[in-house]
Structures are given as structure tokens and as C-alpha cells.
PDB file of N, CA and C in Angstrom:
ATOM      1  N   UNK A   1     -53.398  85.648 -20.959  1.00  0.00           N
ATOM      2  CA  UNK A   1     -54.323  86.767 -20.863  1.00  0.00           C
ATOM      3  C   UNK A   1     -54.129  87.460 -19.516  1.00  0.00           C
ATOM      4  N   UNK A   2     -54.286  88.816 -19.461  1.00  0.00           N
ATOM      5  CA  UNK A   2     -54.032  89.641 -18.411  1.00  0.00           C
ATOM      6  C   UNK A   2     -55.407  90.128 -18.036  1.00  0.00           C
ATOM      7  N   UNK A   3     -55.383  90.791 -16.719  1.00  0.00           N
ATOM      8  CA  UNK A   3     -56.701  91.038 -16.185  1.00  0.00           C
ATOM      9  C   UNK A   3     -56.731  92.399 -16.325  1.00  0.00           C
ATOM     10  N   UNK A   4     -57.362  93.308 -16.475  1.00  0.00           N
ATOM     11  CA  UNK A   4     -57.704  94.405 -16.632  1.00  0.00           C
ATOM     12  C   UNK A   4     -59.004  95.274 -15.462  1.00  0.00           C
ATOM     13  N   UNK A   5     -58.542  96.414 -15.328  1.00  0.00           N
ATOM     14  CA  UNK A   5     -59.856  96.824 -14.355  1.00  0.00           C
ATOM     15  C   UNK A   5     -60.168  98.825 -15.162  1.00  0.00           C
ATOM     16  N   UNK A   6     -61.327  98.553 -15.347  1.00  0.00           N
ATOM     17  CA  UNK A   6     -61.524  99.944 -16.106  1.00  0.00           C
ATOM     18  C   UNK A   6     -60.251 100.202 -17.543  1.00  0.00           C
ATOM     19  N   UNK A   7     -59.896  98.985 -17.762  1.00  0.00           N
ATOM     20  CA  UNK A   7     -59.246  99.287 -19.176  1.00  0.00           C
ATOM     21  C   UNK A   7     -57.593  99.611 -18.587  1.00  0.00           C
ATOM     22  N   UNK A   8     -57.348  99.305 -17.317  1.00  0.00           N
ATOM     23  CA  UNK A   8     -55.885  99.698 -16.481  1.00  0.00           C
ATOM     24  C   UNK A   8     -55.394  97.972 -16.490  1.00  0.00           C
ATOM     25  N   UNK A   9     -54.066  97.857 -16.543  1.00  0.00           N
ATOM     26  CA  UNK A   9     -53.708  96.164 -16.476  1.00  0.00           C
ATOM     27  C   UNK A   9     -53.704  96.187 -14.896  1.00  0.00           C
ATOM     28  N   UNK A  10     -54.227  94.650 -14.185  1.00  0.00           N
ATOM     29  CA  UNK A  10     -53.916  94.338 -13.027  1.00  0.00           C
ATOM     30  C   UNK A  10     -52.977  93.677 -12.793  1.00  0.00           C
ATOM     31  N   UNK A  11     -52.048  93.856 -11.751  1.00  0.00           N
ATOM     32  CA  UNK A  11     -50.637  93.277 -11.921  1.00  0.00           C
ATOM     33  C   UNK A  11     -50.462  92.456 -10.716  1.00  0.00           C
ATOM     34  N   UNK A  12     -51.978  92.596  -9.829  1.00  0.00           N
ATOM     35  CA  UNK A  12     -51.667  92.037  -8.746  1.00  0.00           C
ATOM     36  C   UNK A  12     -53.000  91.856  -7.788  1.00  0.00           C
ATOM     37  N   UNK A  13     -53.452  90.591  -7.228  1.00  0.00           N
ATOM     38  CA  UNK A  13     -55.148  90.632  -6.538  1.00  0.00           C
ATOM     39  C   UNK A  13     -54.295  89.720  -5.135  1.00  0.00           C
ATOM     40  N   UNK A  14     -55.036  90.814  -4.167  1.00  0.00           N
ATOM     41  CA  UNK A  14     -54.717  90.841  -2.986  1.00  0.00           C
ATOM     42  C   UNK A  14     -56.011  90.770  -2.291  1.00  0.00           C
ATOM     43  N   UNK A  15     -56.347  90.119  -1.286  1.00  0.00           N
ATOM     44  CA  UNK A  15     -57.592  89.172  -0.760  1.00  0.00           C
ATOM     45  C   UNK A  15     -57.419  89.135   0.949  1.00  0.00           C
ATOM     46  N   UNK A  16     -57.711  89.708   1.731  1.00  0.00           N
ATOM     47  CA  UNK A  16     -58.246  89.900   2.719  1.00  0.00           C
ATOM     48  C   UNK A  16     -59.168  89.875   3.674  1.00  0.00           C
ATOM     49  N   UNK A  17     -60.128  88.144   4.370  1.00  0.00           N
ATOM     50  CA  UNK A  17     -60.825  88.661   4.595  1.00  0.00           C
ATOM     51  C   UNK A  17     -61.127  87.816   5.910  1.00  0.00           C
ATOM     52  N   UNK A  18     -62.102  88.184   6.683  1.00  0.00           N
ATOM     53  CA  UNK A  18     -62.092  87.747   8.217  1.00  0.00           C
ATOM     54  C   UNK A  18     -63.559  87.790   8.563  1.00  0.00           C
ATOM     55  N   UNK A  19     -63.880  87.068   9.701  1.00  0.00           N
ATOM     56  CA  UNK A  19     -65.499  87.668  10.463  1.00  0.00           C
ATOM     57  C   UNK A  19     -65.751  88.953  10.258  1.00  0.00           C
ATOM     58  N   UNK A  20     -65.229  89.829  10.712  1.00  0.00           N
ATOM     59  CA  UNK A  20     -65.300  91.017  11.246  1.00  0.00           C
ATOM     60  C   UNK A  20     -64.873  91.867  10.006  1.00  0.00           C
ATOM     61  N   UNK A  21     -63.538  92.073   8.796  1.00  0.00           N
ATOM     62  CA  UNK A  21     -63.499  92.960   7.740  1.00  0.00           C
ATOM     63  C   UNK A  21     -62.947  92.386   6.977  1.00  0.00           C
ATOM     64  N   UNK A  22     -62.704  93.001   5.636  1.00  0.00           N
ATOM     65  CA  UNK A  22     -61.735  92.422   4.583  1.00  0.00           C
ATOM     66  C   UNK A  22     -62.161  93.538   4.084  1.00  0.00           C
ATOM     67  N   UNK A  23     -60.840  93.300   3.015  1.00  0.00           N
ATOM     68  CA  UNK A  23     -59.924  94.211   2.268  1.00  0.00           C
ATOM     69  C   UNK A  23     -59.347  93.683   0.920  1.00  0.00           C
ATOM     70  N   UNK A  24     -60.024  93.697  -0.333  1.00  0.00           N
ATOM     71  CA  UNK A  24     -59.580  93.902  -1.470  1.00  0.00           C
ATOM     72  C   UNK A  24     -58.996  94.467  -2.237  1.00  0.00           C
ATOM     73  N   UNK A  25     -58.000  94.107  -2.500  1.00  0.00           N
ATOM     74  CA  UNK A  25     -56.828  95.501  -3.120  1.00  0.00           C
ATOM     75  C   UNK A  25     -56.758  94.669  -4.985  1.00  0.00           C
ATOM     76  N   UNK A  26     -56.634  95.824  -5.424  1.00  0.00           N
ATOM     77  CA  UNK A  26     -56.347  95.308  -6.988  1.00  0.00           C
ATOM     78  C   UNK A  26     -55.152  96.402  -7.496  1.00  0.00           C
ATOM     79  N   UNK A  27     -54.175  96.010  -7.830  1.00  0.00           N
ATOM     80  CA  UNK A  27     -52.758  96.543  -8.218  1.00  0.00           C
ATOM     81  C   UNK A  27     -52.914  96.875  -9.421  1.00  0.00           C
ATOM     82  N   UNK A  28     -52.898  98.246  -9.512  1.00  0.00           N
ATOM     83  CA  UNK A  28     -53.091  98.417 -11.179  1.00  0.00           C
ATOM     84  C   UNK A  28     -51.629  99.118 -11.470  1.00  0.00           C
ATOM     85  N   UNK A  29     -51.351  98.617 -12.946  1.00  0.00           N
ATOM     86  CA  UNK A  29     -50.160  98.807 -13.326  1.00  0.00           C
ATOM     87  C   UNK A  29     -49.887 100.147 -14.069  1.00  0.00           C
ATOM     88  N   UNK A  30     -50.309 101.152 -13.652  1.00  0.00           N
ATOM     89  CA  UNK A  30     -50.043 102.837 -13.752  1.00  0.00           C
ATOM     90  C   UNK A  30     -50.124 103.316 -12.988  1.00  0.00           C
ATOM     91  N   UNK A  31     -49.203 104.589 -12.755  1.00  0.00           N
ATOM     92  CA  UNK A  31     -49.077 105.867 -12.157  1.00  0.00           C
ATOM     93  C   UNK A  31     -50.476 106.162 -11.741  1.00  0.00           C
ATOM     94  N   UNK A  32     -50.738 106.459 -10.604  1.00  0.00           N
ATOM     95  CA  UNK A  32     -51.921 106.954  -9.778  1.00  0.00           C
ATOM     96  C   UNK A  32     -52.031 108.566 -10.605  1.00  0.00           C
ATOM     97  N   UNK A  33     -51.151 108.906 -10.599  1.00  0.00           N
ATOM     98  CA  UNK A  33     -51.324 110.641 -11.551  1.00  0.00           C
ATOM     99  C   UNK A  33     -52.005 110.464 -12.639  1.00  0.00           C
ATOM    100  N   UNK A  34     -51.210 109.311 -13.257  1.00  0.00           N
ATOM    101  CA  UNK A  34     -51.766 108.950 -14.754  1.00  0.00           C
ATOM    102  C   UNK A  34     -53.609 108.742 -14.713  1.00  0.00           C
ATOM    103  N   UNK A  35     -53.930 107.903 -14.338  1.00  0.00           N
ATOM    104  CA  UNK A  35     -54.971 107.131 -14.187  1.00  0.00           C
ATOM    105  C   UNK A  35     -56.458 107.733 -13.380  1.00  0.00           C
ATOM    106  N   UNK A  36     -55.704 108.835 -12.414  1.00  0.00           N
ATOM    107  CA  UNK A  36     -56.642 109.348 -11.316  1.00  0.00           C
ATOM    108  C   UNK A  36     -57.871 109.961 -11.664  1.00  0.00           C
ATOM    109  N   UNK A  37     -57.888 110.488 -12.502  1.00  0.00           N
ATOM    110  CA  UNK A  37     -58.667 111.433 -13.183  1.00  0.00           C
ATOM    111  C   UNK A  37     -60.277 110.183 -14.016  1.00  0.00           C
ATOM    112  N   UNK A  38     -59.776 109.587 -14.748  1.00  0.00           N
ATOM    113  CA  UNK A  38     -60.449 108.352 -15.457  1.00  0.00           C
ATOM    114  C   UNK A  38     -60.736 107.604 -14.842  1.00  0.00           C
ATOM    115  N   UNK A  39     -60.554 107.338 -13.589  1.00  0.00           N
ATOM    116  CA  UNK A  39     -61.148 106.133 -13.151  1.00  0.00           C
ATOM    117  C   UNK A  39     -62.086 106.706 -11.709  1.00  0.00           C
ATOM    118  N   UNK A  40     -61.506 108.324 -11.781  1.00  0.00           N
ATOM    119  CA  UNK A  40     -62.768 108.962 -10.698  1.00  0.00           C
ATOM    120  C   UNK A  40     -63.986 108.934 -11.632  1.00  0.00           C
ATOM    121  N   UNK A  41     -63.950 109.429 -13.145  1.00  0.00           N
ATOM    122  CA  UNK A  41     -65.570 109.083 -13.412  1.00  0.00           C
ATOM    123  C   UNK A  41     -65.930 107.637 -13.496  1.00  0.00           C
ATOM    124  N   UNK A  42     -65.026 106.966 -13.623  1.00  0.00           N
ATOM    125  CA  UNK A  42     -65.306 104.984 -13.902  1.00  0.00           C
ATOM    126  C   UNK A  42     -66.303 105.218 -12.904  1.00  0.00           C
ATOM    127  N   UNK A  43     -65.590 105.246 -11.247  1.00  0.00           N
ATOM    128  CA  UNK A  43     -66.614 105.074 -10.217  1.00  0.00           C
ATOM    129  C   UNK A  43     -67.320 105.518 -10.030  1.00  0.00           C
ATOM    130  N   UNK A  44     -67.171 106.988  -9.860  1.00  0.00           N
ATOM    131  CA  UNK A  44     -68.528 108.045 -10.170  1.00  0.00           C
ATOM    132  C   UNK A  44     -69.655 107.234 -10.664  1.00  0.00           C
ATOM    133  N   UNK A  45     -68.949 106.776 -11.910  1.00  0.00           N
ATOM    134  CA  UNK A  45     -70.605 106.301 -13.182  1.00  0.00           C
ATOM    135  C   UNK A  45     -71.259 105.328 -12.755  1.00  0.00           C
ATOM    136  N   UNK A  46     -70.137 103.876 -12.164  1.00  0.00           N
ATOM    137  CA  UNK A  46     -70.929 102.949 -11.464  1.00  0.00           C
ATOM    138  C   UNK A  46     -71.917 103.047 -10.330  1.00  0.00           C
ATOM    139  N   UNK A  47     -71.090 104.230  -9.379  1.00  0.00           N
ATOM    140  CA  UNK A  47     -71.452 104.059  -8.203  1.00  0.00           C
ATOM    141  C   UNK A  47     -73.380 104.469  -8.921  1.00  0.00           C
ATOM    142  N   UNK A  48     -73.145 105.663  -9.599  1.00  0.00           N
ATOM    143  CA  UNK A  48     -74.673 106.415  -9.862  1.00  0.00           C
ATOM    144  C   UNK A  48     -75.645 105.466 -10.781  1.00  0.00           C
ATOM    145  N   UNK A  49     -74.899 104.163 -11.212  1.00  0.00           N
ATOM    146  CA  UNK A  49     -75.780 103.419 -12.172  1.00  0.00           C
ATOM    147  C   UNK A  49     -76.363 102.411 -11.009  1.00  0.00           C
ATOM    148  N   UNK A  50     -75.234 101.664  -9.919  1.00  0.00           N
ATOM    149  CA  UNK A  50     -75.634 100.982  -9.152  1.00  0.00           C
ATOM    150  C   UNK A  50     -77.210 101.811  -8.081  1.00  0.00           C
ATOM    151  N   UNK A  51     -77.012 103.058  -8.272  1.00  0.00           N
ATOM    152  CA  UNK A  51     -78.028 103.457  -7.365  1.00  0.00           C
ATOM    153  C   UNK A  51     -79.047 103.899  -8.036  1.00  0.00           C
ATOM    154  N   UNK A  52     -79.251 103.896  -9.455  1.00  0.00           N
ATOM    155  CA  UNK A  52     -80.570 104.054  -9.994  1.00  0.00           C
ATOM    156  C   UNK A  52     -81.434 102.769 -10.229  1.00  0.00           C
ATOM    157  N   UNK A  53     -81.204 101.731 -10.014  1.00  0.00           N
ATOM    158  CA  UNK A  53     -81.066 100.465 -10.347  1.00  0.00           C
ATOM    159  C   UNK A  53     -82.791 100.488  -9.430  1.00  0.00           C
ATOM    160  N   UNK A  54     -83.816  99.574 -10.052  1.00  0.00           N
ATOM    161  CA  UNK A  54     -84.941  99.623  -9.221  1.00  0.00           C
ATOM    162  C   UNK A  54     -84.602  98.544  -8.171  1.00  0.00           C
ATOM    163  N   UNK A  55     -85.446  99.594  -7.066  1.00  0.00           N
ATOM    164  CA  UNK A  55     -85.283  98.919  -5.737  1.00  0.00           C
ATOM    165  C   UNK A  55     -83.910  98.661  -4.850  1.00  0.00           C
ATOM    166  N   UNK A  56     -82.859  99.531  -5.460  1.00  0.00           N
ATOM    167  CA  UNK A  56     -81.548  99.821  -4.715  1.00  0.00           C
ATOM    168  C   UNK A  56     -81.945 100.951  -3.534  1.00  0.00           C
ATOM    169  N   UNK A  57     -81.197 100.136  -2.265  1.00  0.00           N
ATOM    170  CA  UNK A  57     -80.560 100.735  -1.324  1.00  0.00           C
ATOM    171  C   UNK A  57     -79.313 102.140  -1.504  1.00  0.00           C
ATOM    172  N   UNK A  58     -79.761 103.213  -1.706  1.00  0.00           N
ATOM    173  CA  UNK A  58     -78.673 103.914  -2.207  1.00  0.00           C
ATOM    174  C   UNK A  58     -77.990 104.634  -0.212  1.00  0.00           C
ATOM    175  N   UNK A  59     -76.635 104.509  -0.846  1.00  0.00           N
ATOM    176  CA  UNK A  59     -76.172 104.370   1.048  1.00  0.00           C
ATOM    177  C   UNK A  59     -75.138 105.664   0.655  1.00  0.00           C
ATOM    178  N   UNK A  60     -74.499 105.821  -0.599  1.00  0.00           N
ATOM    179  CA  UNK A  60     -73.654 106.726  -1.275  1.00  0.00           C
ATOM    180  C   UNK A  60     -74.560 107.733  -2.004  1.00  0.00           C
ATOM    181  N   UNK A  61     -73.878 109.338  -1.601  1.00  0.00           N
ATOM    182  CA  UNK A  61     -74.119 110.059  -2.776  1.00  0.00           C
ATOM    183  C   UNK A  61     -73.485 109.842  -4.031  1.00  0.00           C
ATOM    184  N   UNK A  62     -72.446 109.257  -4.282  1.00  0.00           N
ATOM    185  CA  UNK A  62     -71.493 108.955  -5.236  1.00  0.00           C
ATOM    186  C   UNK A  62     -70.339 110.097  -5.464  1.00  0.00           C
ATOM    187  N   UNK A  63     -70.233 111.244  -4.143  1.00  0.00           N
ATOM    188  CA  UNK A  63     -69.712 111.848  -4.691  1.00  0.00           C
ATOM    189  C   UNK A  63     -68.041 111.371  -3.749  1.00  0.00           C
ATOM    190  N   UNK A  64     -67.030 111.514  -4.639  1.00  0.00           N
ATOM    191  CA  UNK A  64     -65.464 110.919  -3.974  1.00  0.00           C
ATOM    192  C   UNK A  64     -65.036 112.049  -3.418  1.00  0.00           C
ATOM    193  N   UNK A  65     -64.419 111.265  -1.908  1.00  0.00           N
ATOM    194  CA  UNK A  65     -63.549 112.532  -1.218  1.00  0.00           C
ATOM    195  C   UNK A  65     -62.242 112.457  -1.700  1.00  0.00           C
ATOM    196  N   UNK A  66     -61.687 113.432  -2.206  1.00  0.00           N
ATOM    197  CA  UNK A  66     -60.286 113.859  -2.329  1.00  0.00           C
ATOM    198  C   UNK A  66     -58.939 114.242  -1.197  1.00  0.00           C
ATOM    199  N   UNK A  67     -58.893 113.467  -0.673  1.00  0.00           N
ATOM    200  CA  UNK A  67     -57.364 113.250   0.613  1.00  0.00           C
ATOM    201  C   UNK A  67     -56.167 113.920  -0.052  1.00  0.00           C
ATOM    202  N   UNK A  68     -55.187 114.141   0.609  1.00  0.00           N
ATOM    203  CA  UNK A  68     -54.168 114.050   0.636  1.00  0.00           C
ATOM    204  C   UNK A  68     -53.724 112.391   0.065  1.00  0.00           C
ATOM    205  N   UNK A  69     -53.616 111.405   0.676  1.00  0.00           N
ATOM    206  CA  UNK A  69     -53.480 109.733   0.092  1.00  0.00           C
ATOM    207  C   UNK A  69     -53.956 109.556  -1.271  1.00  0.00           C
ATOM    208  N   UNK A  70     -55.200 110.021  -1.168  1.00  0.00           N
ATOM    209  CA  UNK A  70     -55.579 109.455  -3.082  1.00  0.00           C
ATOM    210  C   UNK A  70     -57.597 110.224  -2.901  1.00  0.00           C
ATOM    211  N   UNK A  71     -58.474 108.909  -3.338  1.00  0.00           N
ATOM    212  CA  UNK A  71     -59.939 109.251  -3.378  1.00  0.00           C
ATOM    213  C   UNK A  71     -60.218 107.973  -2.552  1.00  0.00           C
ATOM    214  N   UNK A  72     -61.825 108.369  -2.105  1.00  0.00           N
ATOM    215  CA  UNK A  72     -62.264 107.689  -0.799  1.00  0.00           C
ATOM    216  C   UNK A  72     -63.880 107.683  -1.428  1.00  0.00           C
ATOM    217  N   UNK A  73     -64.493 106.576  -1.627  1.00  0.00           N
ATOM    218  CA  UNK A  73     -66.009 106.658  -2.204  1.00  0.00           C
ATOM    219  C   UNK A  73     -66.429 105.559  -0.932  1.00  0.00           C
ATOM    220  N   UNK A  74     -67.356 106.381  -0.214  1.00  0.00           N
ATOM    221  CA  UNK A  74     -67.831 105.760   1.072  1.00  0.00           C
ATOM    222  C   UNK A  74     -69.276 104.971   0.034  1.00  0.00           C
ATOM    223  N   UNK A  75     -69.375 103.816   0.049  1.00  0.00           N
ATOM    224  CA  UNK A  75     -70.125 102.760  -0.218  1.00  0.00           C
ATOM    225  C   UNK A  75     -71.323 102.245   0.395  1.00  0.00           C
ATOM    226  N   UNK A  76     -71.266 102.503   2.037  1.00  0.00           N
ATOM    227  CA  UNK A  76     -72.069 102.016   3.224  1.00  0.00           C
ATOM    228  C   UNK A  76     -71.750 102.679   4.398  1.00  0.00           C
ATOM    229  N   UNK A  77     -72.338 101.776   5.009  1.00  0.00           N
ATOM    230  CA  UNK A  77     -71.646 102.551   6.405  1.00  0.00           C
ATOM    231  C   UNK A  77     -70.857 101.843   7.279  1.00  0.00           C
ATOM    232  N   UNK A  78     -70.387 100.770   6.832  1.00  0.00           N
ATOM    233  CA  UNK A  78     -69.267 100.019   7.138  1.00  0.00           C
ATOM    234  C   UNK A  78     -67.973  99.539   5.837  1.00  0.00           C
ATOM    235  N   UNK A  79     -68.273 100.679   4.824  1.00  0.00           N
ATOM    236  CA  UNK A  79     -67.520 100.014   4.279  1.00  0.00           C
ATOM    237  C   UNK A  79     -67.121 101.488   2.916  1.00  0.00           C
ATOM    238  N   UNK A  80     -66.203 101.205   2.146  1.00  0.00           N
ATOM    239  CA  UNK A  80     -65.709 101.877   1.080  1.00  0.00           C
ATOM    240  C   UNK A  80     -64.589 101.729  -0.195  1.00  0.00           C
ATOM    241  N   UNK A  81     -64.383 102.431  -1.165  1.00  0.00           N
ATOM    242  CA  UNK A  81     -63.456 102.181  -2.062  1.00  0.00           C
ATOM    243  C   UNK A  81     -62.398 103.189  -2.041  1.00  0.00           C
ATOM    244  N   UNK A  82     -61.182 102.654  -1.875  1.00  0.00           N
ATOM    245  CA  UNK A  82     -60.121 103.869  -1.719  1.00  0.00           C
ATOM    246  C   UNK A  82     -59.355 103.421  -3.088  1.00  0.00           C
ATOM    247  N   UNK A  83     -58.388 104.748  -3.146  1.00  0.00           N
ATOM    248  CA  UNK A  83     -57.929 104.498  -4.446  1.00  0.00           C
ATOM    249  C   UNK A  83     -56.737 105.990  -3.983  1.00  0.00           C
ATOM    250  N   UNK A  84     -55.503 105.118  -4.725  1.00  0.00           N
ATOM    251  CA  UNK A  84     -54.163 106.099  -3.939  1.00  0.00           C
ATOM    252  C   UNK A  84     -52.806 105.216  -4.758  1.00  0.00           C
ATOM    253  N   UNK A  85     -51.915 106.223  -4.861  1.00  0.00           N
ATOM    254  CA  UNK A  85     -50.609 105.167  -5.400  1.00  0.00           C
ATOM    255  C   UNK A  85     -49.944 104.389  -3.892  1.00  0.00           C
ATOM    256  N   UNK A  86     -49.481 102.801  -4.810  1.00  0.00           N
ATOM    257  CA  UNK A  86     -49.140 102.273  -4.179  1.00  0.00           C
ATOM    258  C   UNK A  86     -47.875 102.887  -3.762  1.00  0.00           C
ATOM    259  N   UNK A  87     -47.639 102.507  -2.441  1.00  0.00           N
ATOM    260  CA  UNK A  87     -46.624 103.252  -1.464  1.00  0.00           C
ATOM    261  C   UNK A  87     -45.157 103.145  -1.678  1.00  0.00           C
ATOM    262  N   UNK A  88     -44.767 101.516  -1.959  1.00  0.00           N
ATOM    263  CA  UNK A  88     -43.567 100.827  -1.694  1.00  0.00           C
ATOM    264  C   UNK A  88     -43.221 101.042  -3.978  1.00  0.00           C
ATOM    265  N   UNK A  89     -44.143 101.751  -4.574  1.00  0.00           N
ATOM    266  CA  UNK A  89     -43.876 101.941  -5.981  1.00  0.00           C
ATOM    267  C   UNK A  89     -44.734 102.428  -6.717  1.00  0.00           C
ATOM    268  N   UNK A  90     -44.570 104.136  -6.865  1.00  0.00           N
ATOM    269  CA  UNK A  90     -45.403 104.886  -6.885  1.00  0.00           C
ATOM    270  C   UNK A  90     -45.605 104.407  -8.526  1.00  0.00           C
ATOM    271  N   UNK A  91     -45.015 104.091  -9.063  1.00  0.00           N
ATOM    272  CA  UNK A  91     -45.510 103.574 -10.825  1.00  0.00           C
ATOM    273  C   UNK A  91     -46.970 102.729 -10.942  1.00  0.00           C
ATOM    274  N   UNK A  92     -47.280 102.411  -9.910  1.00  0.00           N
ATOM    275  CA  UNK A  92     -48.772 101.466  -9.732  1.00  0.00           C
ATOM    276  C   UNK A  92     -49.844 102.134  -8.922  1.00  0.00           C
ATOM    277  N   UNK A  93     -51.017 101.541  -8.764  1.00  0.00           N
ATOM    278  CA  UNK A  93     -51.893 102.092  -8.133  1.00  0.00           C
ATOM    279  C   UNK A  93     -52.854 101.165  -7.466  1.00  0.00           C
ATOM    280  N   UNK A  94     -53.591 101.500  -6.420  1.00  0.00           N
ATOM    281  CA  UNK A  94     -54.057 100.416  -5.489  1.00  0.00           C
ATOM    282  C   UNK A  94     -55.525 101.515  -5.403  1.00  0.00           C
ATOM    283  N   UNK A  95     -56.320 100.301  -6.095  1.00  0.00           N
ATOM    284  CA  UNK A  95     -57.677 100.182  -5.803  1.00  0.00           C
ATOM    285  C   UNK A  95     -58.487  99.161  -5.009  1.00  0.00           C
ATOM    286  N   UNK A  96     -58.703  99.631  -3.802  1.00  0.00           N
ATOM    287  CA  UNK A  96     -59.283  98.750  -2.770  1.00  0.00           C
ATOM    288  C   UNK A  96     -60.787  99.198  -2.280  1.00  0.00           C
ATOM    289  N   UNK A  97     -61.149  97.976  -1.969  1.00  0.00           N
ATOM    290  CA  UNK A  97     -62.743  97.776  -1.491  1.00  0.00           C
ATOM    291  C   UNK A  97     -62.334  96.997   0.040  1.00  0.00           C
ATOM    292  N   UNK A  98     -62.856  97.814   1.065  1.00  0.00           N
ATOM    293  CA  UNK A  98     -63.091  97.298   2.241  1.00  0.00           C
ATOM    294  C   UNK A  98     -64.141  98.022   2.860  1.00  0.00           C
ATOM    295  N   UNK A  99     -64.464  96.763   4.020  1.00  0.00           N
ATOM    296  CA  UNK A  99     -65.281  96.549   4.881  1.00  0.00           C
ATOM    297  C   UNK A  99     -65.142  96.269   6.195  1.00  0.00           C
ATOM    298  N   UNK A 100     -65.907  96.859   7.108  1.00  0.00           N
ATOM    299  CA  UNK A 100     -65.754  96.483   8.315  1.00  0.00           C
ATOM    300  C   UNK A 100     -67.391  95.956   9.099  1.00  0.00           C
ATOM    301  N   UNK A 101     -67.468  95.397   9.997  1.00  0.00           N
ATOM    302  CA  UNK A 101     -68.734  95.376  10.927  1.00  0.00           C
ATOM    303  C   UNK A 101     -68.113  96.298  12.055  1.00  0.00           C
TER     304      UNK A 101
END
């Protein structure tokens, strides 16, 4: 069985983490072109379900910045979800959650 994230195969879980930050990366096995579009509302939807939720801390508008690199959904204020093709093979895509203090 393969792992899946928003219905994309994961090809790869990368784990990062320390006192001070970490960095979760999840390797998804499509084209960032392909995928970019569908998985901006994935987060979109979570981010806006996680913040209707009673008695949530809402720290995000939910709305994603669009870079040059890929999308950027600021989460907190130490922390966020980026999302961009992977560098070293643009056929994949890297969805990461990090944090800092």
C-alpha cells in the first residue's frame, strides 16, 4: 500500500526536527504544474474548516501567497506550509510544514 496526500501518491516522508524548528516535507509524485491548482483549494478548505472549528485560535486568513518558488500558507507566527516543485526533479512536488521558535 502506498501513501497518498490529497489523493497525490507520496513517494517520499522527510522529518526534520530540533528544539528550536522542524521541517516536514512530503514528496508527492506529480508535476507541481499538474497538481498546483487542486491542492491550493485542498488547503484553502482545510485551513478555513480548521478555523471555524469551536473555540479555534484562528492565526491564518487562509488566504495562499503565490511566489515565484511555488504557494506559502502562513499557519502562525512561527510557522507555515510551502508547497513548490521539487528542485533536483521537477516531475514531483514538495509539500512542507515548518516551524520555527
Amino acid at each position: 500500500m502506498t501513501a497518498a496526500f490529497a489523493g497525490v501518491p507520496v513517494t517520499e516522508v522527510r522529518m526534520m526536527d530540533s528544539e528550536l524548528w522542524g521541517d516536514h516535507q512530503y514528496i508527492l509524485d506529480r508535476p507541481y504544474a499538474e497538481i498546483r491548482e487542486a491542492l491550493k483549494v485542498f488547503l484553502a478548505a482545510r485551513c478555513q474548516a480548521q478555523r471555524d472549528q469551536a473555540g479555534a485560535l484562528a492565526t491564518s486568513d487562509c488566504d495562499l501567497l503565490e511566489t515565484a518558488e511555488g504557494l506559502y500558507l502562513e499557519t502562525g507566527e512561527a510557522g507555515g506550509i510551502w508547497l513548490h516543485p521539487q528542485h533536483d526533479d521537477p516531475q514531483r512536488t514538495v509539500y512542507a510544514e515548518a516551524w520555527s521558535d
